[in-house]
Protein backbone atom coordinates (compact mmCIF):
# COMPACT_ATOMS: atom_id res chain seq x y z
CA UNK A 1 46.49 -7.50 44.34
CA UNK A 2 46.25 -9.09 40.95
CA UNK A 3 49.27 -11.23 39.79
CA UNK A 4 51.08 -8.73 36.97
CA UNK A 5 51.51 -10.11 33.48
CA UNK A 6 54.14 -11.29 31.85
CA UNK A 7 55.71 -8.55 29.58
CA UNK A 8 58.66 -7.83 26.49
CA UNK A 9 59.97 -4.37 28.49
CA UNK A 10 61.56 -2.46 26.21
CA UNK A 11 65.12 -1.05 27.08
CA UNK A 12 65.00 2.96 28.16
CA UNK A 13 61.13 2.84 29.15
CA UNK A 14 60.64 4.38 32.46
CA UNK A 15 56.77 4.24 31.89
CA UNK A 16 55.32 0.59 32.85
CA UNK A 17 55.23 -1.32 29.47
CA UNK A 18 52.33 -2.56 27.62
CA UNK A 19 51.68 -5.75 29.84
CA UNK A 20 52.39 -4.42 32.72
CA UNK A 21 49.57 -5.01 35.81
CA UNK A 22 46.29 -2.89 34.79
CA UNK A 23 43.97 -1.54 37.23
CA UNK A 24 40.45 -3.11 36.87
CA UNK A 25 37.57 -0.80 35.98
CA UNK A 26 35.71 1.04 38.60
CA UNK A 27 32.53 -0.56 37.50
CA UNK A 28 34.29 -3.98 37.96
CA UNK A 29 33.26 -6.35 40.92
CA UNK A 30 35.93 -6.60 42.91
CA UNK A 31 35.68 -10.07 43.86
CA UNK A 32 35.85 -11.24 40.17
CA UNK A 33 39.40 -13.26 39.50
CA UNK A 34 41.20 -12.48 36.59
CA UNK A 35 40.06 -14.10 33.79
CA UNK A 36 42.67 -16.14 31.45
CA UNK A 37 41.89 -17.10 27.68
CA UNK A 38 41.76 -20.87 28.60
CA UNK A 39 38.87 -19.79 30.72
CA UNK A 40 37.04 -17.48 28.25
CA UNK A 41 36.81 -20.62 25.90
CA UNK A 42 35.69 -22.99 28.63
CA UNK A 43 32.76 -20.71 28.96
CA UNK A 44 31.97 -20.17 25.09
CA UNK A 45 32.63 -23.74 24.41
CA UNK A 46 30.31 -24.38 27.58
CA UNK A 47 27.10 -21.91 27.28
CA UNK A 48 27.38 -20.97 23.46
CA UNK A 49 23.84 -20.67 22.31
CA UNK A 50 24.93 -21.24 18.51
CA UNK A 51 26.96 -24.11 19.52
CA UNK A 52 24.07 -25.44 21.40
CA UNK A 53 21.88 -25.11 18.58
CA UNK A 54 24.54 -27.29 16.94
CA UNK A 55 24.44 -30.29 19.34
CA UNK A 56 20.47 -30.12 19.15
CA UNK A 57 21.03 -30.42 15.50
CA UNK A 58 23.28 -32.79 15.23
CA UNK A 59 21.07 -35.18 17.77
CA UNK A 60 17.80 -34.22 15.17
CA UNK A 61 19.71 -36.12 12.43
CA UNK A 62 20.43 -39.24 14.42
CA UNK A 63 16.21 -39.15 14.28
CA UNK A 64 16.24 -38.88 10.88
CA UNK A 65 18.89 -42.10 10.36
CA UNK A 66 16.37 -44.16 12.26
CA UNK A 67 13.63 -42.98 10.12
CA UNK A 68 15.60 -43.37 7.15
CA UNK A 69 15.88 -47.21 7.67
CA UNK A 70 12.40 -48.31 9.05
CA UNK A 71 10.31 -50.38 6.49
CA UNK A 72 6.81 -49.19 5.17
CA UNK A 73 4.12 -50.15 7.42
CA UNK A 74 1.31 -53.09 6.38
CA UNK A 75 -1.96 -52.21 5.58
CA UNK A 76 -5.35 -54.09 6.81
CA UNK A 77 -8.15 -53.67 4.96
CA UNK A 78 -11.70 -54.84 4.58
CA UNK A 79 -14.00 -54.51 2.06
CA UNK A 80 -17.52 -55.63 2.44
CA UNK A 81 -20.25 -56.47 -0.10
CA UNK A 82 -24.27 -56.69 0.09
CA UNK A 83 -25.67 -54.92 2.95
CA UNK A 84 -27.92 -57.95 3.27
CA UNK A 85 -26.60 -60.72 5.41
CA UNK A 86 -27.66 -63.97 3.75
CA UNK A 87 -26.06 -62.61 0.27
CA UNK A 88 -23.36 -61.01 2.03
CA UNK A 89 -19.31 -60.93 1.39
CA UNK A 90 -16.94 -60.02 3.34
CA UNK A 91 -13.28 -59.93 2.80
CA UNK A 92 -10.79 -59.42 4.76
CA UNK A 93 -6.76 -58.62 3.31
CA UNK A 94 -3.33 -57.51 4.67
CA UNK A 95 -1.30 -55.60 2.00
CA UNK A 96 2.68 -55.37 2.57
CA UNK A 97 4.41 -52.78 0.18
CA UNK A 98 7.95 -54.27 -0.53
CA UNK A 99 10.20 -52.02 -1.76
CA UNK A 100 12.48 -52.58 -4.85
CA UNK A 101 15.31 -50.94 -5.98
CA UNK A 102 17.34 -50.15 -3.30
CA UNK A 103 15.29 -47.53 -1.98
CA UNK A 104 15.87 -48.03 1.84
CA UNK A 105 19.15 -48.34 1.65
CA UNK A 106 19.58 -45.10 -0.82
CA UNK A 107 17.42 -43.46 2.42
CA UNK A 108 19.84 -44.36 5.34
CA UNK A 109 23.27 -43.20 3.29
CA UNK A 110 21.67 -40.07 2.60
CA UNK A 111 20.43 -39.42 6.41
CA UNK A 112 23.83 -40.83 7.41
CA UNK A 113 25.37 -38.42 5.01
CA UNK A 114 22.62 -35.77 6.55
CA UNK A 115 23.86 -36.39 10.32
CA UNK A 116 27.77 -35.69 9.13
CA UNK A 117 26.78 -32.38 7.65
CA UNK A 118 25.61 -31.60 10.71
CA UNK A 119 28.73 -32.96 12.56
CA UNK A 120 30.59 -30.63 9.95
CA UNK A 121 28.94 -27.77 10.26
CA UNK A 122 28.99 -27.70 14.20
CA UNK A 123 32.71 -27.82 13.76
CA UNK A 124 33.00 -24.63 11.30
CA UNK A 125 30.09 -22.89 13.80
CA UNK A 126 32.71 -24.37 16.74
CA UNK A 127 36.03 -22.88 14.95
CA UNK A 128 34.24 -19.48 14.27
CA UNK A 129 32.86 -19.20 17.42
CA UNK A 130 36.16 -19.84 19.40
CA UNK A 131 37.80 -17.86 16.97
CA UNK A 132 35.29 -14.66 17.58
CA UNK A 133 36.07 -15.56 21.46
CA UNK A 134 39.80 -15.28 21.24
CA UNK A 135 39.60 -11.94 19.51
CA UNK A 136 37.02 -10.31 21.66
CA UNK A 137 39.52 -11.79 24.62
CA UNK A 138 42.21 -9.99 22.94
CA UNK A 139 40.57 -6.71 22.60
CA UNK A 140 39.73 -6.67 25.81
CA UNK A 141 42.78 -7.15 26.75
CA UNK A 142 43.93 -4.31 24.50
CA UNK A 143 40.66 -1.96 25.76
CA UNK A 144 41.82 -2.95 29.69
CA UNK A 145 45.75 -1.51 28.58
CA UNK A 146 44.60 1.32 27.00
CA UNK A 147 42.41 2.28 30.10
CA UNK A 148 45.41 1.78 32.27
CA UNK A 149 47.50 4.10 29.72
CA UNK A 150 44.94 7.19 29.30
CA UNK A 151 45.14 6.69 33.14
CA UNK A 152 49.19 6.89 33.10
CA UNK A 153 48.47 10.30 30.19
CA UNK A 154 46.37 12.18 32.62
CA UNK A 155 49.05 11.55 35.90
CA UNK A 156 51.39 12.70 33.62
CA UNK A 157 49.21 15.92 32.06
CA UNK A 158 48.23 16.59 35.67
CA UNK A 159 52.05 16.69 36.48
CA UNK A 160 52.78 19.19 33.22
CA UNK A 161 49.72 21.33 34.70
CA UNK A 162 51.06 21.42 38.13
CA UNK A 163 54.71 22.49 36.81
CA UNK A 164 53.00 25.11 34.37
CA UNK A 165 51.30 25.88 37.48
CA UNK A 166 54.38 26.51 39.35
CA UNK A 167 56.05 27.97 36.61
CA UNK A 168 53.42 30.88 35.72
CA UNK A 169 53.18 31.29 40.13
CA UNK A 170 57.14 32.50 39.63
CA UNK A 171 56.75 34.66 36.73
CA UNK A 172 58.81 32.34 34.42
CA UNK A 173 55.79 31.69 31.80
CA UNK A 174 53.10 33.36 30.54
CA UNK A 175 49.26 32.27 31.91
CA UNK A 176 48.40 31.08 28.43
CA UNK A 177 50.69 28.17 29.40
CA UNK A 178 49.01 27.30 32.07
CA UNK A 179 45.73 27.39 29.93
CA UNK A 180 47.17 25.17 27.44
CA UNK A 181 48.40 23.08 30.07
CA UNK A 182 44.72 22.83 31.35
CA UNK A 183 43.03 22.03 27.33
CA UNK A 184 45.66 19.00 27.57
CA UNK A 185 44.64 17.74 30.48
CA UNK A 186 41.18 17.89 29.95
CA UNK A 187 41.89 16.11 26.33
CA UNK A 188 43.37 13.36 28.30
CA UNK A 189 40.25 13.28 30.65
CA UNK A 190 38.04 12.68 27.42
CA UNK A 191 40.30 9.73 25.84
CA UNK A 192 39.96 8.62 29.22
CA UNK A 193 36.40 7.96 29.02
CA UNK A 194 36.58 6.87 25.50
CA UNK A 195 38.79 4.39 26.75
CA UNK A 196 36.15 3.03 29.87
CA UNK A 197 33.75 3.18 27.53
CA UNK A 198 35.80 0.16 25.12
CA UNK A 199 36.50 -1.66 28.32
CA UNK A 200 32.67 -2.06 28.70
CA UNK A 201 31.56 -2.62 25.14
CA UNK A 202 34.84 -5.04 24.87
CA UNK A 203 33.59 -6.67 28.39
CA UNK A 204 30.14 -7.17 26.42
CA UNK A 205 31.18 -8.49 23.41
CA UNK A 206 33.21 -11.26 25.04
CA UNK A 207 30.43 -12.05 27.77
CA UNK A 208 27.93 -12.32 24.54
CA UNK A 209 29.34 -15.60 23.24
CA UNK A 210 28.32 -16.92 26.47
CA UNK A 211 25.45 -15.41 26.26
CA UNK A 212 26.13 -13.21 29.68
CA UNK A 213 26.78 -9.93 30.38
CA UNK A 214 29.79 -7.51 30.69
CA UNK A 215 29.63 -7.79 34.36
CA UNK A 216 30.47 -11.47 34.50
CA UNK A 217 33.63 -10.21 33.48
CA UNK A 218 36.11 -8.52 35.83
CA UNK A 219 40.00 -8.01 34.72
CA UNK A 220 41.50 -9.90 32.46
CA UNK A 221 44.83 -11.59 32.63
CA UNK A 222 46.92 -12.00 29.71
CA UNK A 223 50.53 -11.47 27.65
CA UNK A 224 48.69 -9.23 24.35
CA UNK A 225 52.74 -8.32 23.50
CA UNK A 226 53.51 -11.99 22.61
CA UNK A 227 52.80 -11.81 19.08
CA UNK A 228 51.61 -15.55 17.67
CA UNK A 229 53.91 -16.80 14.94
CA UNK A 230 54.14 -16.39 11.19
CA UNK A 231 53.62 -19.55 9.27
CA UNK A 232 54.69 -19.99 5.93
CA UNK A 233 51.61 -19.62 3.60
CA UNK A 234 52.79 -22.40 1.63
CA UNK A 235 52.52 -24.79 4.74
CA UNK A 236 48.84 -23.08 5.28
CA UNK A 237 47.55 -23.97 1.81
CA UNK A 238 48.87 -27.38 2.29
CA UNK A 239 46.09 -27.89 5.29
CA UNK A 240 43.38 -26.12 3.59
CA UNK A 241 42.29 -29.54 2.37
CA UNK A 242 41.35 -30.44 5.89
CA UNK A 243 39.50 -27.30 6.82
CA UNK A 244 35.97 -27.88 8.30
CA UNK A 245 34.28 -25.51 5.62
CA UNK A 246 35.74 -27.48 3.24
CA UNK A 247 34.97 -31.07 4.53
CA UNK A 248 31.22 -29.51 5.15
CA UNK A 249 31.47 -29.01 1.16
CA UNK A 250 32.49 -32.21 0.56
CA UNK A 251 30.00 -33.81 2.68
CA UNK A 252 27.28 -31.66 1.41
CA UNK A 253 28.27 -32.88 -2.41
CA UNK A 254 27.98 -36.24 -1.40
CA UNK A 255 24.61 -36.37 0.29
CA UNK A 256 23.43 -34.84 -2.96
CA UNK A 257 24.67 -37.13 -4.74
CA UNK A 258 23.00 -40.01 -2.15
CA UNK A 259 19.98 -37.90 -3.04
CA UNK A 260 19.99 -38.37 -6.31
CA UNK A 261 20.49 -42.02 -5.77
CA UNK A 262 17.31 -42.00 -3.79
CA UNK A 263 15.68 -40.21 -6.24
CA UNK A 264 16.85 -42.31 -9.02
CA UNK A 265 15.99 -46.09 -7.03
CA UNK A 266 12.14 -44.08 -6.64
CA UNK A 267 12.08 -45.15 -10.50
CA UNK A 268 11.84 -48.32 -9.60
CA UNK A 269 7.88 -49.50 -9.01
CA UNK A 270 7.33 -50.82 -5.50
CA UNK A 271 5.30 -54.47 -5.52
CA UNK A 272 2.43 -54.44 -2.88
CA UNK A 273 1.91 -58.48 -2.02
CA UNK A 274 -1.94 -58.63 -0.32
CA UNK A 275 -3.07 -61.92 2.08
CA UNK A 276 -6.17 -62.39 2.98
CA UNK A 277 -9.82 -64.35 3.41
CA UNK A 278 -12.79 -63.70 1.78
CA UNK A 279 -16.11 -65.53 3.43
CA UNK A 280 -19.32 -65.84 1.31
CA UNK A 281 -22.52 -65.60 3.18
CA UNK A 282 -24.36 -66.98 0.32
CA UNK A 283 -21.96 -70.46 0.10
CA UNK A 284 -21.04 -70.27 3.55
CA UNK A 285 -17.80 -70.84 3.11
CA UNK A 286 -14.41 -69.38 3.62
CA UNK A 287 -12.08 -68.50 0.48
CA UNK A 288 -8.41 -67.71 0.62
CA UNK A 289 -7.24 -64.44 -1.32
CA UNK A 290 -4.03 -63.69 -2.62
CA UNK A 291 -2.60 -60.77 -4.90
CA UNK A 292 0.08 -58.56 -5.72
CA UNK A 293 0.14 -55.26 -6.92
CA UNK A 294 2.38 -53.32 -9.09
CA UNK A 295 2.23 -49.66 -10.43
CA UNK A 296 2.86 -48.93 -14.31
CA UNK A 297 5.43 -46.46 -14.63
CA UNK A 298 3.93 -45.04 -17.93
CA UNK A 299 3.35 -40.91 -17.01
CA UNK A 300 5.16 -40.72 -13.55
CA UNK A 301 8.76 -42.17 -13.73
CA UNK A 302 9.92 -39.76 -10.80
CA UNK A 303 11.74 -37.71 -13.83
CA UNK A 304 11.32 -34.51 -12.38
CA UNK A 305 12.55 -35.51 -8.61
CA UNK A 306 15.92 -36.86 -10.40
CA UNK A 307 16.35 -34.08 -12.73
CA UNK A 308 16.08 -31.56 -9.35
CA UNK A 309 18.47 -33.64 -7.44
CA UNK A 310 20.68 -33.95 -10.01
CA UNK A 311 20.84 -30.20 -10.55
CA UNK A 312 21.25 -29.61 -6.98
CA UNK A 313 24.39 -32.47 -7.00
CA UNK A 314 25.88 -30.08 -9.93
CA UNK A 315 25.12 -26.91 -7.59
CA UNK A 316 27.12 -28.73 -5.00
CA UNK A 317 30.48 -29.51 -7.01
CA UNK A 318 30.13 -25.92 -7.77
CA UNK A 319 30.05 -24.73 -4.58
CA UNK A 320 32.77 -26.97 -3.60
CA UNK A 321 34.92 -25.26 -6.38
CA UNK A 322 33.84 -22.21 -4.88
CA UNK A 323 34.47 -22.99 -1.11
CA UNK A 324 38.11 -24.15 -1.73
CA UNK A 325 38.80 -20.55 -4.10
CA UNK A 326 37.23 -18.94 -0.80
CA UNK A 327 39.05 -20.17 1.58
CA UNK A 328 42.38 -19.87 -0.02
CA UNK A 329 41.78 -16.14 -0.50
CA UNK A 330 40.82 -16.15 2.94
CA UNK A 331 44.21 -17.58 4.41
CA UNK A 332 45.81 -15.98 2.16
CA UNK A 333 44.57 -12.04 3.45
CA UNK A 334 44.55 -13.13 7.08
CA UNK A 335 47.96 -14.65 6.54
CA UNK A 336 48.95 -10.65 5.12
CA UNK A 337 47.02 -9.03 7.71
CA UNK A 338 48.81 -11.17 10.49
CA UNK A 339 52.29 -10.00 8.75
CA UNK A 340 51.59 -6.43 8.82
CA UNK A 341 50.39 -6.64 12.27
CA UNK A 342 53.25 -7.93 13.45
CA UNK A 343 55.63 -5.63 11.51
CA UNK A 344 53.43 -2.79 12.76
CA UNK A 345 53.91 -3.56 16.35
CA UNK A 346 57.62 -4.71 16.41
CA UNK A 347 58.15 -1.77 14.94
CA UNK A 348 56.48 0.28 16.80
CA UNK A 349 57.28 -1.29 20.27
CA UNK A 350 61.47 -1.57 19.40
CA UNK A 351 61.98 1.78 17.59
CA UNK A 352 58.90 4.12 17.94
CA UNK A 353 57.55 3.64 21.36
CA UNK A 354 61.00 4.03 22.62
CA UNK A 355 61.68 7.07 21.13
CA UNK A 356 58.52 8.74 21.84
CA UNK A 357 59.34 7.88 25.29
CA UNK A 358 62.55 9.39 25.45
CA UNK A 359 61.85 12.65 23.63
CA UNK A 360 58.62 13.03 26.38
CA UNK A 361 61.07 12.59 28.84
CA UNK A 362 63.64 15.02 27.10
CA UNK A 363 60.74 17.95 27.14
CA UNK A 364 59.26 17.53 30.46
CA UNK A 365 63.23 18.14 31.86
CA UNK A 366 63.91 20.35 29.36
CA UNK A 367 60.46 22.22 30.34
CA UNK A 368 61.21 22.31 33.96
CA UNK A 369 64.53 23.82 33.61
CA UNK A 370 63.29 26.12 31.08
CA UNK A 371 64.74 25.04 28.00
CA UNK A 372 61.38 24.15 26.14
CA UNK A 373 58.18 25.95 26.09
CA UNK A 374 55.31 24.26 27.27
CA UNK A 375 53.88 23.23 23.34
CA UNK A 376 56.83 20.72 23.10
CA UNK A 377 56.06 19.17 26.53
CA UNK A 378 51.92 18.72 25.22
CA UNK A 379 53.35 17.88 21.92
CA UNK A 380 55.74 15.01 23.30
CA UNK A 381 53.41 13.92 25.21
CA UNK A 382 50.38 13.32 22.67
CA UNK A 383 52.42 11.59 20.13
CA UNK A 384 53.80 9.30 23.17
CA UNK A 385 49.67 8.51 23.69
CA UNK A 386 49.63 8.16 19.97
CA UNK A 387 52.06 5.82 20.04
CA UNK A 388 50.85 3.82 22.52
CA UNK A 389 47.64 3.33 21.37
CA UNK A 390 49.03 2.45 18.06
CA UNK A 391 50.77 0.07 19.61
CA UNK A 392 47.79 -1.46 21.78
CA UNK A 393 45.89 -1.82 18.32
CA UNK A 394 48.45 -3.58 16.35
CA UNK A 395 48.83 -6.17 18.73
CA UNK A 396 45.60 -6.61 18.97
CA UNK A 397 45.12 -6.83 14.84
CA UNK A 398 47.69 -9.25 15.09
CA UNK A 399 45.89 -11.51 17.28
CA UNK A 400 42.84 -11.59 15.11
CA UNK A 401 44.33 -12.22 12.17
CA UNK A 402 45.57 -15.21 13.98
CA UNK A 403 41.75 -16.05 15.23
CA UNK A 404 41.14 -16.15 11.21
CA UNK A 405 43.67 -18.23 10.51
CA UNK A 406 42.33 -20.72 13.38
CA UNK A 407 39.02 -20.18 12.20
CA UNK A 408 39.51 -21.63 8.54
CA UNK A 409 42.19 -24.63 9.42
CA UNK A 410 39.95 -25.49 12.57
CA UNK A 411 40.95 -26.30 15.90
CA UNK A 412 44.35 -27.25 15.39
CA UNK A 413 45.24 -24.03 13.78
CA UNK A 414 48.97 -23.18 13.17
CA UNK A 415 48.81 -20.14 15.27
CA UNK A 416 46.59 -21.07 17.89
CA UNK A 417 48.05 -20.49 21.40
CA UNK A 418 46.12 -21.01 24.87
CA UNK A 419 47.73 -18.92 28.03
């Protein structure tokens, strides 16, 4: 027996609420335990193929820092002259390029620069992905209830057909009830099976971020009716400034702008120093050589590299304008959509569900004793489903507007809560 989950029971429900125990799905392997949220985001966080990806990345740039900051290699040459060996010279020269301007240094703060992109945008991949994760756990959650309710609908449409049953037996309704009673119930049986068949594609989505399968995943163990908190959106914007888009943005703008430097120190003309010996065959003697080498910058001045980088340092500051405008819209709908979530399903769990409860209740007694007709009893009894399932899905919005609102402040979001 699976532990039951903690609940908000709503006073005058005889039904079992919305977090009440569900029964796992037939398909499910029984020896599968319960899975929590903490443990959905071990796995993702564990065997994420993006995130992955991101690590590789990340370890890539570390290559290029190295690279960045390694001098230009010597060169040895020899040049011989006069194939004939009496008259012959031969020389003999190592040439060492020294570079001016800056230029290796320019190259490491740019790699450098180049590794924490990476860093940043592993930790935007790592807030989306978790986010994704928490809201595929949460509809799951919602797809397991509303399994568990179509499963509760058809008990209680068998139980209407069974009474109708009785009722048209003793000559105290027409057949045509009966019938009706038998449409319902087999309207039930096909939410039913719309309802297994979100439980698997739910089950799949999750088990994708891990990059496994819907039958990794048996039940899953959660509390979907404790809505996450509404922050003020003032206190939001004020930690927009720290979200990882936004630092990626920043960081991206400044390794363009440590581009351009390296761009602008290539300008500078490296010198080439050369060392050598020359020996002359002829004199038959040894000669020391010396020299030093230096390019004129008169047609290429590495104009065209800077004006590029340049460009793409503008491009950057724009996009960084246009990140932080992003974003804020961003919070800003998420923030609304988490607010009418919540409304939605306080609403609809204090007042609504209630009621539809009670008037179901009302019609099936009133029914049996032969006050209502059998329409009243379907009728109650679809708009308690209704209900229901209303109430399933605005919890469940309301969780993923809280995933988005993770997903842009990063892992520290103001709504984030682990089970």
């Amino acid at each position: 027996m699976n532990p039951p989950l903690a609940v908000h029971v709503t006073p005058g429900m005889q039904a079992p609420p919305l977090g009440a125990l569900m029964r796992p799905a037939a398909d499910a392997p029984p020896t599968l335990a319960p899975l929590l949220l903490a443990g959905a985001l071990a796995r993702v966080l564990q065997a994420n193929p993006d995130l992955r990806a991101g690590a590789h990345e990340i370890e890539a740039q570390s290559g290029a820092v190295m690279q960045a900051g390694v001098a230009p290699n010597p060169e040895l040459s020899t040049l011989v002259e006069d194939a004939r060996e009496p008259t012959r010279t031969t020389t003999v020269q190592l040439n060492v390029p020294i570079e001016l301007g800056g230029k290796r240094a320019a190259r490491v703060n740019a790699a450098q620069l180049g590794q924490d992109a990476a860093g940043a945008e592993f930790a935007v991949k790592r807030n989306a992905v978790l986010a994704s994760a928490r809201a595929a756990f949460y509809d799951l959650l919602a797809a397991q209830q509303r399994l568990h309710i179509a499963n509760e609908s058809l008990a209680l449409a068998d139980g209407a057909l069974a009474a109708a049953s009785k009722r048209v037996l003793a000559g105290k309704n027409s057949p045509v009830d009966e019938t009706r009673a038998r449409i319902a119930a087999a309207s039930v049986k096909v939410d039913l099976a719309q309802a297994g068949g979100e439980l698997a594609g739910a089950k799949n989505r999750l088990a994708a971020l891990w990059g496994g399968t819907g039958r990794d995943i048996g039940p899953v163990a959660g509390q979907l009716d404790r809505l996450p908190p509404q922050p003020a959106l003032p206190h939001l914007m004020e930690r927009l400034g720290a979200a990882p888009a936004l630092q990626l943005a920043q960081i991206e703008l400044a390794r363009r702008q440590a581009l351009s430097q390296v761009e602008r120190a290539g300008r500078v003309p490296d010198l080439t120093v050369s060392i050598g010996a020359k020996r002359d065959g002829q004199a038959g003697r040894n000669q020391a050589v010396f020299g030093l080498a230096i390019p004129l910058p008169l047609f290429d001045r590495n104009q065209g590299k800077l004006h590029e980088a340049l460009q793409r340092s503008d491009k950057a500051r724009v996009e960084l304008d246009g990140a932080r405008a992003r974003l804020a819209n961003e919070l800003a709908q998420a923030h609304e959509a988490l607010a009418v979530a919540r409304e939605q399903a306080q609403l609809l769990g204090d007042d609504i569900l209630p009621g539809a409860q009670s008037a179901y209740e009302a019609a099936r007694t009133g029914f049996e004793y032969g006050k209502f007709n059998l329409l009243d009893v379907i009728d109650a009894q679809r708009t308690l489903l209704q209900a229901r399932t209303q109430h399933l899905r605005a919890l469940a919005d309301a969780h993923r507007a809280a995933a988005d609102i993770d997903s842009i402040l990063g892992a520290q979001g103001a709504t984030q809560t682990v089970e």
